[in-house]
C-alpha atoms as a PDB file:
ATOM      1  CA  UNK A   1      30.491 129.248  73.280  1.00  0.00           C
ATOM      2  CA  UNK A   2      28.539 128.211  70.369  1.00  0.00           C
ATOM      3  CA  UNK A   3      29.620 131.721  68.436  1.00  0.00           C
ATOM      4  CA  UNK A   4      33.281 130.804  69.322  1.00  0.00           C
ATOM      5  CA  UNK A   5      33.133 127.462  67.611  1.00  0.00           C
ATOM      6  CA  UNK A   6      31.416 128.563  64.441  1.00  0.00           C
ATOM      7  CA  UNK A   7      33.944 131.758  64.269  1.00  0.00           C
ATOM      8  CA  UNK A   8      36.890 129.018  65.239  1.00  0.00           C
ATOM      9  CA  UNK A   9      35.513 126.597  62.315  1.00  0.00           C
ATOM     10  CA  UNK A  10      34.745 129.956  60.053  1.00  0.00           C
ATOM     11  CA  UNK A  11      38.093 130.909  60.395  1.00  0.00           C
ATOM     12  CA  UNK A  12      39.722 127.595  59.635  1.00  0.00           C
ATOM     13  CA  UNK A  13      38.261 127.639  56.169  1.00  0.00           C
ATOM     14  CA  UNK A  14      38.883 131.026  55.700  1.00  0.00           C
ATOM     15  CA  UNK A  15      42.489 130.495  56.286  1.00  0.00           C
ATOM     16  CA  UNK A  16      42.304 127.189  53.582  1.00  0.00           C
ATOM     17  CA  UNK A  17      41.498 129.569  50.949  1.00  0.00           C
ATOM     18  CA  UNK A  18      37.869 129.381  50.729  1.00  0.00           C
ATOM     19  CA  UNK A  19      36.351 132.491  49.600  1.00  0.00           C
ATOM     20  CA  UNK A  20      32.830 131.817  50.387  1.00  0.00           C
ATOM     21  CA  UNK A  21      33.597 131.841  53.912  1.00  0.00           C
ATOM     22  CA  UNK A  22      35.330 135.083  53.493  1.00  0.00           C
ATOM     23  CA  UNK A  23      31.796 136.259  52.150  1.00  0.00           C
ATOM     24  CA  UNK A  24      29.750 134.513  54.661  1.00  0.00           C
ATOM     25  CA  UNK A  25      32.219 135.914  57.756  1.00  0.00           C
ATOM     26  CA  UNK A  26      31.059 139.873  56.098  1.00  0.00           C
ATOM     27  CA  UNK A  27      27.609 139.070  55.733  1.00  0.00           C
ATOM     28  CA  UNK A  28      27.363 138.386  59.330  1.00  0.00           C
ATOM     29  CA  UNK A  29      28.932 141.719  60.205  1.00  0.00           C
ATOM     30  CA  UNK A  30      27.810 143.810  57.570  1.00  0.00           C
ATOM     31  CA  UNK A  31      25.869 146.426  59.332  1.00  0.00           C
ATOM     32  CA  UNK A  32      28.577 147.166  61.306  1.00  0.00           C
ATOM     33  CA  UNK A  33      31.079 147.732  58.425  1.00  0.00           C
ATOM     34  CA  UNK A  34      29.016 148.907  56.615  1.00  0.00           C
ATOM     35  CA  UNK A  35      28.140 152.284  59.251  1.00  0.00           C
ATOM     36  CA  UNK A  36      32.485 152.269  59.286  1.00  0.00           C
ATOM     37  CA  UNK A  37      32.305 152.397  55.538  1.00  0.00           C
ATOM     38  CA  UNK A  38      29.318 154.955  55.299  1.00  0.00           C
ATOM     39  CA  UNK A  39      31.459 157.077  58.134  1.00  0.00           C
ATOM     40  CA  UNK A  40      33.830 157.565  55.463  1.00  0.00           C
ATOM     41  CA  UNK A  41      32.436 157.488  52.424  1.00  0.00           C
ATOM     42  CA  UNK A  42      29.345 158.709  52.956  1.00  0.00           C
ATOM     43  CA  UNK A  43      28.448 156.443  49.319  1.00  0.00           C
ATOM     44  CA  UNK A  44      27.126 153.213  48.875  1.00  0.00           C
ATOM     45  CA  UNK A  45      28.773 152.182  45.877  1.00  0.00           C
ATOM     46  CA  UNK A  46      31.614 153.202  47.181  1.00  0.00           C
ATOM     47  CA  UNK A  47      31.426 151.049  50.597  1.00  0.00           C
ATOM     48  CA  UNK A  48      30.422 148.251  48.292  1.00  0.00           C
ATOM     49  CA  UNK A  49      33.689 148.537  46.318  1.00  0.00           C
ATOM     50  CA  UNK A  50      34.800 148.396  50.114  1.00  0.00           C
ATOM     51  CA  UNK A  51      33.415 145.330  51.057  1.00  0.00           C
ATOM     52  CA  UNK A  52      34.860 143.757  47.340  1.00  0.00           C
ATOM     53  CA  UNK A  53      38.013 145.043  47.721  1.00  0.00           C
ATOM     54  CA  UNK A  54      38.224 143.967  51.748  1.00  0.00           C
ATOM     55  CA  UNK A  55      37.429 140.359  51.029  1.00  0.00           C
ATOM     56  CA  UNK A  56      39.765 139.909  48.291  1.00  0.00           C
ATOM     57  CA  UNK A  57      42.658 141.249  50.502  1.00  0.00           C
ATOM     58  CA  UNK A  58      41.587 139.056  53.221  1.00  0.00           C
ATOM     59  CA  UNK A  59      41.364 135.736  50.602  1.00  0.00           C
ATOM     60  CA  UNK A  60      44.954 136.715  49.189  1.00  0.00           C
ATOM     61  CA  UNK A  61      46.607 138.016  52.333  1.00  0.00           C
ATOM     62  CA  UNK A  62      45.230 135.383  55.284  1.00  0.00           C
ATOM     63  CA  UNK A  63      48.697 133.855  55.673  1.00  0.00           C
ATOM     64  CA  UNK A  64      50.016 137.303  56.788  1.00  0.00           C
ATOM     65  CA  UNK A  65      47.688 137.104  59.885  1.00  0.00           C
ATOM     66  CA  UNK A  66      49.885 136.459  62.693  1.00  0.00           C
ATOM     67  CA  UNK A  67      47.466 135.448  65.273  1.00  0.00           C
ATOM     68  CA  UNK A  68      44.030 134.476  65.163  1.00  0.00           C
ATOM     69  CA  UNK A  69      42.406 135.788  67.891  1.00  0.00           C
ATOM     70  CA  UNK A  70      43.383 139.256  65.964  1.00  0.00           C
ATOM     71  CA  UNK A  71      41.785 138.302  63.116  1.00  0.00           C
ATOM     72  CA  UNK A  72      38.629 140.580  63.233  1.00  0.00           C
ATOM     73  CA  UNK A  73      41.075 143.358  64.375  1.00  0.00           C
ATOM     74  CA  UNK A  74      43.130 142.989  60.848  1.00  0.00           C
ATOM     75  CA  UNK A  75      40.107 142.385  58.790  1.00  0.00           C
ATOM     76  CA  UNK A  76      39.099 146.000  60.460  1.00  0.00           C
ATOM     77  CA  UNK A  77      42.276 147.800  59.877  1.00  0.00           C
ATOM     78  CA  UNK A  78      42.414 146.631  55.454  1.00  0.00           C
ATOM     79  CA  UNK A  79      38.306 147.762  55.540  1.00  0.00           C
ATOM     80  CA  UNK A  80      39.404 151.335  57.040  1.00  0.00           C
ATOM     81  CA  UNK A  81      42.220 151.396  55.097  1.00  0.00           C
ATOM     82  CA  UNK A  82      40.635 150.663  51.810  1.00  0.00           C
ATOM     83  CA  UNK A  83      38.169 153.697  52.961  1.00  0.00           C
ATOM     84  CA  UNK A  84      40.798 155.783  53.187  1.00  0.00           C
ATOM     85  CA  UNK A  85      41.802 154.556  49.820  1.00  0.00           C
ATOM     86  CA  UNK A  86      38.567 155.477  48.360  1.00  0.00           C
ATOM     87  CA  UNK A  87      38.003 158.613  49.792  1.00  0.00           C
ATOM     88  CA  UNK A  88      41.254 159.922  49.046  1.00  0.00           C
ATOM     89  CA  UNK A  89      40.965 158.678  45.332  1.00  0.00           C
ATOM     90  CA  UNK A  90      37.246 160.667  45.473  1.00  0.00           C
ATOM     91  CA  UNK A  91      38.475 163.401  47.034  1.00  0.00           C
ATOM     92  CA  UNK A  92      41.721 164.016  44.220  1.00  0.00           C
ATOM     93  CA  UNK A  93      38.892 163.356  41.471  1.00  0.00           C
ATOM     94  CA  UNK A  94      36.902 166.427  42.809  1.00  0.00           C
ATOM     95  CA  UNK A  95      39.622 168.835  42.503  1.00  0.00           C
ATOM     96  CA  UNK A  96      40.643 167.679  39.271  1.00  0.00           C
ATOM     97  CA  UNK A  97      37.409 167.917  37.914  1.00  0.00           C
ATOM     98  CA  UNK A  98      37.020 171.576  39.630  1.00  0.00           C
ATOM     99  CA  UNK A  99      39.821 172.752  38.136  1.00  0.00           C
ATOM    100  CA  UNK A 100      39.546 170.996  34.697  1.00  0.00           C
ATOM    101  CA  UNK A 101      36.266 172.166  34.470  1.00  0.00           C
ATOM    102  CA  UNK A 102      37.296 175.631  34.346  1.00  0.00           C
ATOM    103  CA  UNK A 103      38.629 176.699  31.082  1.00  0.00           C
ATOM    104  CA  UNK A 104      41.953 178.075  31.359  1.00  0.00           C
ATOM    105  CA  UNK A 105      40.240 181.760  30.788  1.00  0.00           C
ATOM    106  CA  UNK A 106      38.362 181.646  33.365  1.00  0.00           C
ATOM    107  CA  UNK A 107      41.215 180.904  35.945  1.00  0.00           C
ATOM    108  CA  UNK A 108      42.251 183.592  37.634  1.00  0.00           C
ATOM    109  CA  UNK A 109      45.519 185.676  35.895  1.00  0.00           C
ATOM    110  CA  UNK A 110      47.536 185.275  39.016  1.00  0.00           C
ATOM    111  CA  UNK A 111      46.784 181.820  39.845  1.00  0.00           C
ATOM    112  CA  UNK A 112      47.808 181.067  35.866  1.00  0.00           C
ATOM    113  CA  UNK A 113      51.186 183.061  36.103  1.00  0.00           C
ATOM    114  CA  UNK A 114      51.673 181.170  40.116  1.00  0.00           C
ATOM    115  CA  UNK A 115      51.518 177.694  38.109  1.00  0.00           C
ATOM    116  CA  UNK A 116      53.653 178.898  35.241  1.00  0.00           C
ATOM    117  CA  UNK A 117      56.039 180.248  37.828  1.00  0.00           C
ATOM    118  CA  UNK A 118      55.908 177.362  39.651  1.00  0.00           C
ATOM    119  CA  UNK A 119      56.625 175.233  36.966  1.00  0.00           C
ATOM    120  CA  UNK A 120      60.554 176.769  36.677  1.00  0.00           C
ATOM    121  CA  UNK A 121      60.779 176.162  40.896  1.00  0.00           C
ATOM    122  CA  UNK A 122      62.818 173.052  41.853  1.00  0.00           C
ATOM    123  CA  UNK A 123      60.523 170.097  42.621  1.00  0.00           C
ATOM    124  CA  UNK A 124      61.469 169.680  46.274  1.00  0.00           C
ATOM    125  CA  UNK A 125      59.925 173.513  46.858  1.00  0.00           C
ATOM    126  CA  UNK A 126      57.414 173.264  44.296  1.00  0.00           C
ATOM    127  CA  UNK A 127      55.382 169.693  45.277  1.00  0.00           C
ATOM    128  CA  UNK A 128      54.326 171.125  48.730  1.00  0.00           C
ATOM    129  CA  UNK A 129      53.468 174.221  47.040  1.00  0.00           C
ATOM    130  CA  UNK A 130      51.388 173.010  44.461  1.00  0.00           C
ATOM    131  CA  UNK A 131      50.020 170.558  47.053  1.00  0.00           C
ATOM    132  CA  UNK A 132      49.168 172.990  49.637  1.00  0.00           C
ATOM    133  CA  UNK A 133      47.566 176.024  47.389  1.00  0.00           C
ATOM    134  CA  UNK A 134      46.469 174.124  44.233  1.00  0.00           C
ATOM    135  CA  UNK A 135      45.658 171.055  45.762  1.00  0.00           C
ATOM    136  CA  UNK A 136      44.514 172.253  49.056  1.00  0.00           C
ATOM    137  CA  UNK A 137      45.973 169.679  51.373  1.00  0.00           C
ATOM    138  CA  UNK A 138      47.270 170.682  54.989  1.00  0.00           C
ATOM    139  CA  UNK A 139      50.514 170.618  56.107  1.00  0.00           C
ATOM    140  CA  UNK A 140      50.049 167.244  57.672  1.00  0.00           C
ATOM    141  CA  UNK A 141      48.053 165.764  54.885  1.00  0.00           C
ATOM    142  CA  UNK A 142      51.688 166.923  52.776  1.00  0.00           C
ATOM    143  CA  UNK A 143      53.691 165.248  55.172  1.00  0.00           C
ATOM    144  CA  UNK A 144      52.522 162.559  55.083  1.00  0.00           C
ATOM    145  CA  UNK A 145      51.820 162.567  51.097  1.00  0.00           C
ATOM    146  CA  UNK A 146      55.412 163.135  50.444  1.00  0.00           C
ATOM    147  CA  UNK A 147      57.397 160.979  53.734  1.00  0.00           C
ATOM    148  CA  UNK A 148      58.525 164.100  54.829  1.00  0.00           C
ATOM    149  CA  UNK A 149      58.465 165.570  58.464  1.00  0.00           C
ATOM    150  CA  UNK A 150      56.105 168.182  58.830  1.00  0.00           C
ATOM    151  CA  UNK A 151      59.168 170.738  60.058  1.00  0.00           C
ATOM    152  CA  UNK A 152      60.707 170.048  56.160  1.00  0.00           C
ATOM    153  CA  UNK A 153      57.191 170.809  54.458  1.00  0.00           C
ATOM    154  CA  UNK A 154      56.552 173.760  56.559  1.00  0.00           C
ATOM    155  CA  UNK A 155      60.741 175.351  55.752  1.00  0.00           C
ATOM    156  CA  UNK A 156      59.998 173.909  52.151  1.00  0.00           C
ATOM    157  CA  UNK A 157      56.369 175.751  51.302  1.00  0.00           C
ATOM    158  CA  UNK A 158      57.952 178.927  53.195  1.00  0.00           C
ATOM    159  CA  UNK A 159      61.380 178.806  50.968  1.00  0.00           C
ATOM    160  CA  UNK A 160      59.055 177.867  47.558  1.00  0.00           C
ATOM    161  CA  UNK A 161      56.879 180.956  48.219  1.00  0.00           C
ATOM    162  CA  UNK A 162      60.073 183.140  48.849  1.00  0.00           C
ATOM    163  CA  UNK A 163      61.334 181.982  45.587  1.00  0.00           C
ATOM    164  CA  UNK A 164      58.386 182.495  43.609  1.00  0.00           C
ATOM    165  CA  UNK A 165      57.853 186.006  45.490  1.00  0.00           C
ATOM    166  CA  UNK A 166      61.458 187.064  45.084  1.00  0.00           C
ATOM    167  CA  UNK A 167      61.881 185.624  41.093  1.00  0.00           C
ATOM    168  CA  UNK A 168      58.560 186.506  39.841  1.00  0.00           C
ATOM    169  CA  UNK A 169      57.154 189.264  41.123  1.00  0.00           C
ATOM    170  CA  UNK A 170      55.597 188.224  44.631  1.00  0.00           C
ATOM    171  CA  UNK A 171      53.417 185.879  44.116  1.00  0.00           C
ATOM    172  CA  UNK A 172      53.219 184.273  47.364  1.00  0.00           C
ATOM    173  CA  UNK A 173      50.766 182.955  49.824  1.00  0.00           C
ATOM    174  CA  UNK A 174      48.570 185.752  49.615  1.00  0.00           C
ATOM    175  CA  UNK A 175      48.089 185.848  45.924  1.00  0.00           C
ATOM    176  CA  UNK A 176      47.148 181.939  45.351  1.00  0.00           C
ATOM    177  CA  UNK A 177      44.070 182.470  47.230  1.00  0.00           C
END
């Protein structure tokens, strides 16, 4: 009862702006954000930049809670999806860096002629191409990268390979790996 009053009187302030309640309501859950955060991330800084980012959404975006008893539930869905975020932004940083740090010799000859090739491919075949053999995201992850049905990424990656294999040379699926 006690709990619900100080979360009740928390919450109140939190909703008036103050960001020091915002604070004090994480530091009283931390540990278990933090083991969501460290599910993801895997990073401390990184679930740090978590917990910034989190309680600035909440202090700008209280008024868009609808009820309060939800409250924790919303707080919980901008923390995962600022993981997400993160690990997404990581994870595109990796392959840049994998393939930047090759010098362009060193790349294999086919997969050089694949991205010149791909480069003269209309952009609706070539973006789940690029995304699913340079990039190495599923079909899924494409989906839902581009707000296309998975049916249209799947026809699309199979009609950009046919192109590629039937205007220069066959290069297909086989050849990018």
């Amino acid at each position: 009862m006690i709990k619900a009053i100080k979360d009740s009187i928390m919450l109140k302030k939190i909703k008036e702006k103050d960001i020091d309640a915002v604070i004090s309501w994480f530091e009283a859950r931390k540990s278990k954000f933090y083991k969501i955060g460290w599910a993801y991330l895997k990073n401390h800084h990184d679930v740090e930049d978590v917990f910034h980012n989190t309680i600035l959404k909440v202090h700008d975006h209280i008024d868009k809670l609808k009820q309060d008893r939800y409250f924790e539930t919303w707080v919980t869905s901008i923390f995962i999806n600022e993981c997400r975020d993160i690990y997404r932004r990581n994870r595109r940083r990796q392959q840049e860096t994998a393939i930047e740090g090759k010098e362009a010799g060193q790349l294999p000859s086919v997969r050089l002629e694949v991205l010149d090739a791909l480069g003269h491919v209309d952009e609706k075949f070539r973006e789940p191409v690029l995304l699913k053999y340079i990039q190495g995201f599923s079909q899924e992850e494409i989906a839902g990268i581009l707000g296309l049905p998975l049916g249209t990424v799947k026809s699309r990656i199979y009609r950009g390979l046919l192109i590629l294999r039937k205007e220069y040379g066959g290069a297909g699926s086989h050849d990018m790996q």
